[in-house]
C-alpha atoms as a PDB file:
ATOM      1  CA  UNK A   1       0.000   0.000   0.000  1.00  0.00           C
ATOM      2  CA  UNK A   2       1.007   3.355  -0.624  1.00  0.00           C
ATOM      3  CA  UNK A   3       0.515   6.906   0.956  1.00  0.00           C
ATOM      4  CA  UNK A   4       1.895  10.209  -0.098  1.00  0.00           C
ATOM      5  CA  UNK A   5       1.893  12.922   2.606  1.00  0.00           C
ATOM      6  CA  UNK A   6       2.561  17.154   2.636  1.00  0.00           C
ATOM      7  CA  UNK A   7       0.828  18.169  -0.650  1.00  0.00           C
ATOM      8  CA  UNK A   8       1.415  21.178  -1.973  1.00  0.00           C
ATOM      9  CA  UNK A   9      -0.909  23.805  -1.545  1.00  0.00           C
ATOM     10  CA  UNK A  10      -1.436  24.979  -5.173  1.00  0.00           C
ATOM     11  CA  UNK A  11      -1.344  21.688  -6.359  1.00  0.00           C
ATOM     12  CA  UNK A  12      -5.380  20.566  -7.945  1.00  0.00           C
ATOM     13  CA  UNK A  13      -7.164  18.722  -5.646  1.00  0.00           C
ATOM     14  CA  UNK A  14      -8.651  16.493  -7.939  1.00  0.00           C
ATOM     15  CA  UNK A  15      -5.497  14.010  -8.707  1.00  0.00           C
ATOM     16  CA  UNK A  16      -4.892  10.470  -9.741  1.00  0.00           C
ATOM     17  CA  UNK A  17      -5.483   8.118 -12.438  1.00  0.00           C
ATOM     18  CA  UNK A  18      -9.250   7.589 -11.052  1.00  0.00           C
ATOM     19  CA  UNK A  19      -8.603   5.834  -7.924  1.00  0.00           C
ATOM     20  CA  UNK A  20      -6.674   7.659  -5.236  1.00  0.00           C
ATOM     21  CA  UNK A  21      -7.861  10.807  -6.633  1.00  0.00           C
ATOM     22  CA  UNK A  22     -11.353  10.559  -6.069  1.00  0.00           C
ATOM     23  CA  UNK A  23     -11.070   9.781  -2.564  1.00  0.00           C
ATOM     24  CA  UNK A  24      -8.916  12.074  -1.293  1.00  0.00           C
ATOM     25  CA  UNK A  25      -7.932  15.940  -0.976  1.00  0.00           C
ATOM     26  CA  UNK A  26      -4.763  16.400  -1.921  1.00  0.00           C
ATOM     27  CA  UNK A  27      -4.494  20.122  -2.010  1.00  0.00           C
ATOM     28  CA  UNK A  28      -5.589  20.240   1.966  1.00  0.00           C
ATOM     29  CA  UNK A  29      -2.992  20.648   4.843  1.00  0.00           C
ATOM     30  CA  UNK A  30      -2.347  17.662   6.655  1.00  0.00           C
ATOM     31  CA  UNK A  31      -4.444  15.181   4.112  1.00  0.00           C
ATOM     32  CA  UNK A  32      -3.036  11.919   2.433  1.00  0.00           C
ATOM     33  CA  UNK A  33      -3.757  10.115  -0.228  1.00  0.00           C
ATOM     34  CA  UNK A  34      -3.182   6.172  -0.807  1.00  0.00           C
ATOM     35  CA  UNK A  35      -3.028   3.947  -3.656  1.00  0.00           C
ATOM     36  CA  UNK A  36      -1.454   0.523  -4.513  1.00  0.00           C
ATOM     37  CA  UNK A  37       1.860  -0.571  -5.525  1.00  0.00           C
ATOM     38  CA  UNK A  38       3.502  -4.036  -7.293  1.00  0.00           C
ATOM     39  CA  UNK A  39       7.211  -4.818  -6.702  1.00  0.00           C
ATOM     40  CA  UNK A  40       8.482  -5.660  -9.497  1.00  0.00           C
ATOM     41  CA  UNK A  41      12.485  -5.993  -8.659  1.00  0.00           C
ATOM     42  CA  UNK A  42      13.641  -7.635  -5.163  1.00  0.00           C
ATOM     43  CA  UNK A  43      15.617  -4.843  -4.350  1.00  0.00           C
ATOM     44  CA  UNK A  44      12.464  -2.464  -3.878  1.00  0.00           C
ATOM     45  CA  UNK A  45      11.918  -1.345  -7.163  1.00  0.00           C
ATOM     46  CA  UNK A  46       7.718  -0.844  -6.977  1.00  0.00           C
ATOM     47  CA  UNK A  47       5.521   0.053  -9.792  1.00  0.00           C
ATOM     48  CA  UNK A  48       2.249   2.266  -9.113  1.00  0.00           C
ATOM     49  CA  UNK A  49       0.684   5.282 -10.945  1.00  0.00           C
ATOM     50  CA  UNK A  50       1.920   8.495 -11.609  1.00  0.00           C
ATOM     51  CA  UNK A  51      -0.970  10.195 -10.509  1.00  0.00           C
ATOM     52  CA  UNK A  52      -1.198   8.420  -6.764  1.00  0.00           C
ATOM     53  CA  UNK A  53       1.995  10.231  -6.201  1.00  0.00           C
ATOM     54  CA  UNK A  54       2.169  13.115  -8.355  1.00  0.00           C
ATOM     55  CA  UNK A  55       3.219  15.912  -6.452  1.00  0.00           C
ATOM     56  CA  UNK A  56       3.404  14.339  -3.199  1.00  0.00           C
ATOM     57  CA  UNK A  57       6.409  15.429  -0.760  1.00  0.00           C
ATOM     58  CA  UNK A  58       6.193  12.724   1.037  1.00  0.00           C
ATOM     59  CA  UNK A  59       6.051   8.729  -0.191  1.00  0.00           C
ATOM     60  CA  UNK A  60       5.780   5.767   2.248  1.00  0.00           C
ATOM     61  CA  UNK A  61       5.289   2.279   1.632  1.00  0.00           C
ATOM     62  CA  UNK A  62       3.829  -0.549   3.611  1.00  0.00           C
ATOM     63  CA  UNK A  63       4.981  -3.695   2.433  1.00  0.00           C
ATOM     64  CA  UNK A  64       2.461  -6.981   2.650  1.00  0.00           C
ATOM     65  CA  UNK A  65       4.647  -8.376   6.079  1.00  0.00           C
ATOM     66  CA  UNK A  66       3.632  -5.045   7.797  1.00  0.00           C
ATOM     67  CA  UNK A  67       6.976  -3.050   6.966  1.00  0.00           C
ATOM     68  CA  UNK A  68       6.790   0.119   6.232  1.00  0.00           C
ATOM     69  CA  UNK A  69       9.572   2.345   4.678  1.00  0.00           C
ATOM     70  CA  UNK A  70      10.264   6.008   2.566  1.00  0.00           C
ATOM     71  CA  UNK A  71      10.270   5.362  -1.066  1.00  0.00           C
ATOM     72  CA  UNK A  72      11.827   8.055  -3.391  1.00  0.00           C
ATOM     73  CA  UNK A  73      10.048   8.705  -7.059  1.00  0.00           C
ATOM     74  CA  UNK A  74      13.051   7.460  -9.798  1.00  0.00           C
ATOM     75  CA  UNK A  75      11.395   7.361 -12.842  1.00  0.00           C
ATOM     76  CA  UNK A  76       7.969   8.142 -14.870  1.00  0.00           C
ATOM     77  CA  UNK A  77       5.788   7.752 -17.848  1.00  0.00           C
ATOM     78  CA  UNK A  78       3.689  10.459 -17.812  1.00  0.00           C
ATOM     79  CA  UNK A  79       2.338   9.104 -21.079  1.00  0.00           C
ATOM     80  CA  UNK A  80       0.858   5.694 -19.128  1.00  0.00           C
ATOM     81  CA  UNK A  81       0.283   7.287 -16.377  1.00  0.00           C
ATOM     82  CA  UNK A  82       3.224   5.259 -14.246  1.00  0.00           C
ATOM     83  CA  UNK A  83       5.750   6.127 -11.502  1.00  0.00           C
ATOM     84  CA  UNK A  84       8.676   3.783 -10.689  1.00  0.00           C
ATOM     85  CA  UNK A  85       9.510   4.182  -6.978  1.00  0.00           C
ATOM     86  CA  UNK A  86      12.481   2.835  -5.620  1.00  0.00           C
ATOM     87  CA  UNK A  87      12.091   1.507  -1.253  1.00  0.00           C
ATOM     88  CA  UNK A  88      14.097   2.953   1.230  1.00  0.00           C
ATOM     89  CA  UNK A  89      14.080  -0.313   3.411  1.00  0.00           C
ATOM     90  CA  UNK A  90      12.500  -3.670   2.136  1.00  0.00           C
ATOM     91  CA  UNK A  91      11.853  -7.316   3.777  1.00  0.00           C
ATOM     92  CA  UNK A  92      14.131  -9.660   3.876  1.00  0.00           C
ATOM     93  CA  UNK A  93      12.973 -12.150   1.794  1.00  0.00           C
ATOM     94  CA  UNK A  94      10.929  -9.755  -0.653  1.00  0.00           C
ATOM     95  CA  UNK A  95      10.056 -11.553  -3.791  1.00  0.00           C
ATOM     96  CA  UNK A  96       9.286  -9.534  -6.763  1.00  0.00           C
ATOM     97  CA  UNK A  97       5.802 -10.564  -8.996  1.00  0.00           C
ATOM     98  CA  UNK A  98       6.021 -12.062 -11.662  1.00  0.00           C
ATOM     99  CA  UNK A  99       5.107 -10.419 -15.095  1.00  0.00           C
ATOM    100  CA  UNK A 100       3.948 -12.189 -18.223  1.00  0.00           C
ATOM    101  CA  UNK A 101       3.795 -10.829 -21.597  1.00  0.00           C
ATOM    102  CA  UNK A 102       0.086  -9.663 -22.905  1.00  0.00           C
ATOM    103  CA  UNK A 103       0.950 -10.853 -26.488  1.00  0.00           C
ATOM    104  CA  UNK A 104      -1.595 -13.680 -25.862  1.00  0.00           C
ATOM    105  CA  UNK A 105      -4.335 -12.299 -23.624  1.00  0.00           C
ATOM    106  CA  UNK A 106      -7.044 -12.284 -24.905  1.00  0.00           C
ATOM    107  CA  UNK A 107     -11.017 -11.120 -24.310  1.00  0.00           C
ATOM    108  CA  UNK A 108     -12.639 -13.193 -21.631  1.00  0.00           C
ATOM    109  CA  UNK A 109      -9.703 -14.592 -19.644  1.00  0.00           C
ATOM    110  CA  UNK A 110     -10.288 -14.391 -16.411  1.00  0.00           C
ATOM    111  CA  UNK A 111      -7.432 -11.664 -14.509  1.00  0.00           C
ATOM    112  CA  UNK A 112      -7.426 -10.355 -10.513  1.00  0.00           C
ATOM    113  CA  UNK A 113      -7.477  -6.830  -9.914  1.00  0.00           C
ATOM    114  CA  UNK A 114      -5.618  -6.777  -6.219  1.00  0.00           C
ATOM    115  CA  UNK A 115      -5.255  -3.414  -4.121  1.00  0.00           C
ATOM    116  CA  UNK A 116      -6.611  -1.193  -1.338  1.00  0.00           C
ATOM    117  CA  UNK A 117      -9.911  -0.511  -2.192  1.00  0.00           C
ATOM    118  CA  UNK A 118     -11.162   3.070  -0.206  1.00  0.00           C
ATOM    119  CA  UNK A 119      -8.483   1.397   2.066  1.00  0.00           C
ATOM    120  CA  UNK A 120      -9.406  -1.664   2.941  1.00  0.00           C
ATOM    121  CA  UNK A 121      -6.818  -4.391   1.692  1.00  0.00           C
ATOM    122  CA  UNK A 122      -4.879  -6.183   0.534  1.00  0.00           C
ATOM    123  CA  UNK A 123      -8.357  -6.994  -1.653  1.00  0.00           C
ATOM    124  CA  UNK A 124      -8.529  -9.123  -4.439  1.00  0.00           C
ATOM    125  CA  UNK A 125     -11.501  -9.071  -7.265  1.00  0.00           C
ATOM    126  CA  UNK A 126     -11.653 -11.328  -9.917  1.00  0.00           C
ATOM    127  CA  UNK A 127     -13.560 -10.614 -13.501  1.00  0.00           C
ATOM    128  CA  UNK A 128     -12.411 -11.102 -17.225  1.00  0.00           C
ATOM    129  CA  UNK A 129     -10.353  -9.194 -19.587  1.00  0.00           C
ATOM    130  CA  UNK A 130     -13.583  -7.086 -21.544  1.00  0.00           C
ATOM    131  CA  UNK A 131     -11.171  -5.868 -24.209  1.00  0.00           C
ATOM    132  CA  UNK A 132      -7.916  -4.887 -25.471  1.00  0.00           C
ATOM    133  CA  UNK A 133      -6.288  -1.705 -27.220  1.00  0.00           C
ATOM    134  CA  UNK A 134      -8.667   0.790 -25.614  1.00  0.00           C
ATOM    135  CA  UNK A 135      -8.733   4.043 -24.968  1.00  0.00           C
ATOM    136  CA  UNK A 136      -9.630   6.247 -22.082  1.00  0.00           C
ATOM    137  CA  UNK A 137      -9.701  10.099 -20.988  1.00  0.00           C
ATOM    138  CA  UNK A 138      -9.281  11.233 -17.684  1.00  0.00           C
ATOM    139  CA  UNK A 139     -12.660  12.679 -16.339  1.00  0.00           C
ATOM    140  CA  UNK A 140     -10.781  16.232 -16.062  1.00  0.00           C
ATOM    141  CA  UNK A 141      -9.753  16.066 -20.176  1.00  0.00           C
ATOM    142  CA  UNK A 142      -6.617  15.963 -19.005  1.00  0.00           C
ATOM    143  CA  UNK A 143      -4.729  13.239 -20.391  1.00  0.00           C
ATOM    144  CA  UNK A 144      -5.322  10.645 -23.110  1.00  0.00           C
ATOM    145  CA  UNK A 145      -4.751   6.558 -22.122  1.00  0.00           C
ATOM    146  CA  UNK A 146      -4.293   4.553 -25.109  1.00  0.00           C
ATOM    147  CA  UNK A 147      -3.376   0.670 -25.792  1.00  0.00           C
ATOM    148  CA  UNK A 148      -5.159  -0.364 -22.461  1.00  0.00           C
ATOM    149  CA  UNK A 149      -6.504  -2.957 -21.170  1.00  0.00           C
ATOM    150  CA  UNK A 150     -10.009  -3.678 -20.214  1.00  0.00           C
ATOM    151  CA  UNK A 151     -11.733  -5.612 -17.484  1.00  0.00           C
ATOM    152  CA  UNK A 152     -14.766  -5.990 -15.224  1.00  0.00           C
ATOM    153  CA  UNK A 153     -12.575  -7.305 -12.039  1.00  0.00           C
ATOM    154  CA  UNK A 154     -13.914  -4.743  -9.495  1.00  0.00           C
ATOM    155  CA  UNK A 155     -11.758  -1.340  -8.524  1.00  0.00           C
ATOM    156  CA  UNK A 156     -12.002   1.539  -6.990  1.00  0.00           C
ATOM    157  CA  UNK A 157     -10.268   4.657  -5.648  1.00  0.00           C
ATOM    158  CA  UNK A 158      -7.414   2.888  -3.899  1.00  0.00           C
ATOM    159  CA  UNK A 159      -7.490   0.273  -6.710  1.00  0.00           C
ATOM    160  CA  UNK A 160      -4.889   2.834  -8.527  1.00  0.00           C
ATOM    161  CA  UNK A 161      -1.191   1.389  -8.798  1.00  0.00           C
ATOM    162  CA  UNK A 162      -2.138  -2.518  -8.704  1.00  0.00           C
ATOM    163  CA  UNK A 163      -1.249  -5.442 -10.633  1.00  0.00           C
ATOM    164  CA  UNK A 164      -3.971  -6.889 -13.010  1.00  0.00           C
ATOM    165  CA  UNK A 165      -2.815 -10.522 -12.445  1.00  0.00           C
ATOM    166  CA  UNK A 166      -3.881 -13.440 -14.321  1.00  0.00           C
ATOM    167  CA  UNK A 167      -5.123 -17.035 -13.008  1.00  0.00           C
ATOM    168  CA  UNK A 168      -1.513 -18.343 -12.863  1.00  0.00           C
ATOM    169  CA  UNK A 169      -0.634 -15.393 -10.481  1.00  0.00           C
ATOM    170  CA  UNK A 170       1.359 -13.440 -13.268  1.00  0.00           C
ATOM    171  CA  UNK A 171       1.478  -9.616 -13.372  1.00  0.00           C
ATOM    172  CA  UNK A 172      -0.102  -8.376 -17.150  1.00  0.00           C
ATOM    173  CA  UNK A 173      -1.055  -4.930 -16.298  1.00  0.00           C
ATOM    174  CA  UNK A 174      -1.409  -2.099 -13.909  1.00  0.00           C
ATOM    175  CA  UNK A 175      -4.603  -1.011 -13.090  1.00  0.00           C
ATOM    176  CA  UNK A 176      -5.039   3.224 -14.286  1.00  0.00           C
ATOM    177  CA  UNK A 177      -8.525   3.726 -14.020  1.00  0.00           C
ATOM    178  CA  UNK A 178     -12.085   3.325 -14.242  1.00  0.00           C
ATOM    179  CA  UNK A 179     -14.919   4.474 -15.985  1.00  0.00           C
ATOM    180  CA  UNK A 180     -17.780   6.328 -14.422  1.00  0.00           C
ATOM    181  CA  UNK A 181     -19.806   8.779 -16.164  1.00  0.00           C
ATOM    182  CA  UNK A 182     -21.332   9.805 -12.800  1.00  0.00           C
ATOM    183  CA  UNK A 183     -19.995  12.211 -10.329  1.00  0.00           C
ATOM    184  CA  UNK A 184     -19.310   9.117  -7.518  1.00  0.00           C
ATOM    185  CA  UNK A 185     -17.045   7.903  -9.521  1.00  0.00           C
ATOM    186  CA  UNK A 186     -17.198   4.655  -8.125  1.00  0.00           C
ATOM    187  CA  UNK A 187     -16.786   1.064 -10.051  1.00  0.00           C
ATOM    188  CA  UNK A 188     -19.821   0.328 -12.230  1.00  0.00           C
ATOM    189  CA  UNK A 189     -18.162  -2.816 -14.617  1.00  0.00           C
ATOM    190  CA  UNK A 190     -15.404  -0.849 -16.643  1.00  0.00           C
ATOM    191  CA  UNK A 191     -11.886  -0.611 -15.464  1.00  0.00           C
ATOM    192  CA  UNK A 192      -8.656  -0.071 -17.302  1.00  0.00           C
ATOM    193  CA  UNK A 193      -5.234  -1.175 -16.890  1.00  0.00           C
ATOM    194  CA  UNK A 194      -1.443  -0.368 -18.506  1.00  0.00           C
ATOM    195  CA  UNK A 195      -0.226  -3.580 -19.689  1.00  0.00           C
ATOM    196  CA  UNK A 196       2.590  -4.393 -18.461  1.00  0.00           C
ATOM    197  CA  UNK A 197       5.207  -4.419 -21.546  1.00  0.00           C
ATOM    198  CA  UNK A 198       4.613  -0.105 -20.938  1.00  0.00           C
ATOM    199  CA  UNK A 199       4.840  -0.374 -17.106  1.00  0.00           C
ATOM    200  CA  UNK A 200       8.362  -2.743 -17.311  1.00  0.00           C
ATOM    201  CA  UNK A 201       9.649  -0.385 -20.174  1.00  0.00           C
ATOM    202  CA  UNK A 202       9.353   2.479 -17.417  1.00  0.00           C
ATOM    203  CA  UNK A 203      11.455   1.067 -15.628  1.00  0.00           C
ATOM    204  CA  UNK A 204      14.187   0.229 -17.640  1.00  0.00           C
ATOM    205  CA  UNK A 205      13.533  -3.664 -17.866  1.00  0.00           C
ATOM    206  CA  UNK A 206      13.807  -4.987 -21.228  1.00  0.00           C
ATOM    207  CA  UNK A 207      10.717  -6.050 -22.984  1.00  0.00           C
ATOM    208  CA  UNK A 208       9.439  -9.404 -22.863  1.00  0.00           C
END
């Protein structure tokens, strides 16, 4: 799980790639925001979205034994919506995930959506790829998402950051953000996710 502290002020209030954005108040003193995280190197290299800690001052970490560290922001994709950040402190006996290419996924297979859902978690949702090579804008008309995947696996604001995992327990995508024409912006069977080819390429790994 992750939590950025000490926004700044003038930053918008409205932030994140659907999920931590919605549910907190970034631009108020003393407010955090959370989101979800996937480590994808064993020496605390963790993959979330850009927009759970855009902006933030401040970025901890709790890892799944209870551990909880700083984490510094080394690398993003503005363009996917992705943040690399790179653990202060890690477990002992971390393991990375493992990541599989998408090249063969395909509509219907059935993929995991795991994260901290309004904060409750770790939470796991299951559901089935909807589609693949979609396209999504932010609510604010910010930013365009292209080449993403598509699923019905529940998420929600704290949802943002997580690995879409498949049946075997391998990594394909990160979930970005969900679609809600509605104010509540709250999961109604539409959810998006970076595969994962984009989210190794920023950071550095080679592709699959």
């Amino acid at each position: 799980m992750l939590d950025d502290e000490d926004k700044d002020k003038d930053k918008d209030k409205d932030k994140d790639k659907g999920k931590q954005k919605e549910s907190a108040k970034p631009g108020e003193k003393g407010r955090t925001s959370g989101g979800t995280g996937v480590v994808i190197l064993d020496k605390g290299v963790i993959l979330t979205n850009l927009h759970v800690v855009a902006g933030a001052k401040k970025i901890k970490v709790t890892f799944a034994d209870g551990l909880e560290a700083d984490a510094e922001l080394v690398g993003t994709q503005p363009e996917n919506d992705l943040a690399v950040l790179q653990a202060r402190k890690i477990p002992d006996d971390l393991v990375a995930a493992t990541m599989r290419s998408t090249g063969d996924l395909l509509p219907g297979d059935t993929v995991v959506a795991v994260g901290f859902p309004f904060g409750i978690g770790p939470s796991v949702s299951a559901g089935v790829v909807s589609g693949l090579k979609r396209e999504f804008r932010s609510p604010e008309g910010k930013q365009m998402l292209t080449n993403l995947i598509q699923f019905d696996a529940a998420a929600n604001p704290g949802n943002s950051g997580g690995p879409l995992v498949t049946a075997e327990g391998e990594v394909v995508g990160i979930v970005t953000a969900i679609l809600n024409p509605t104010e509540a912006r709250t999961f109604i069977g539409i959810g998006f996710a970076v595969p994962i080819e984009n989210a190794a390429a920023a950071a550095g790994l080679p592709p699959f």
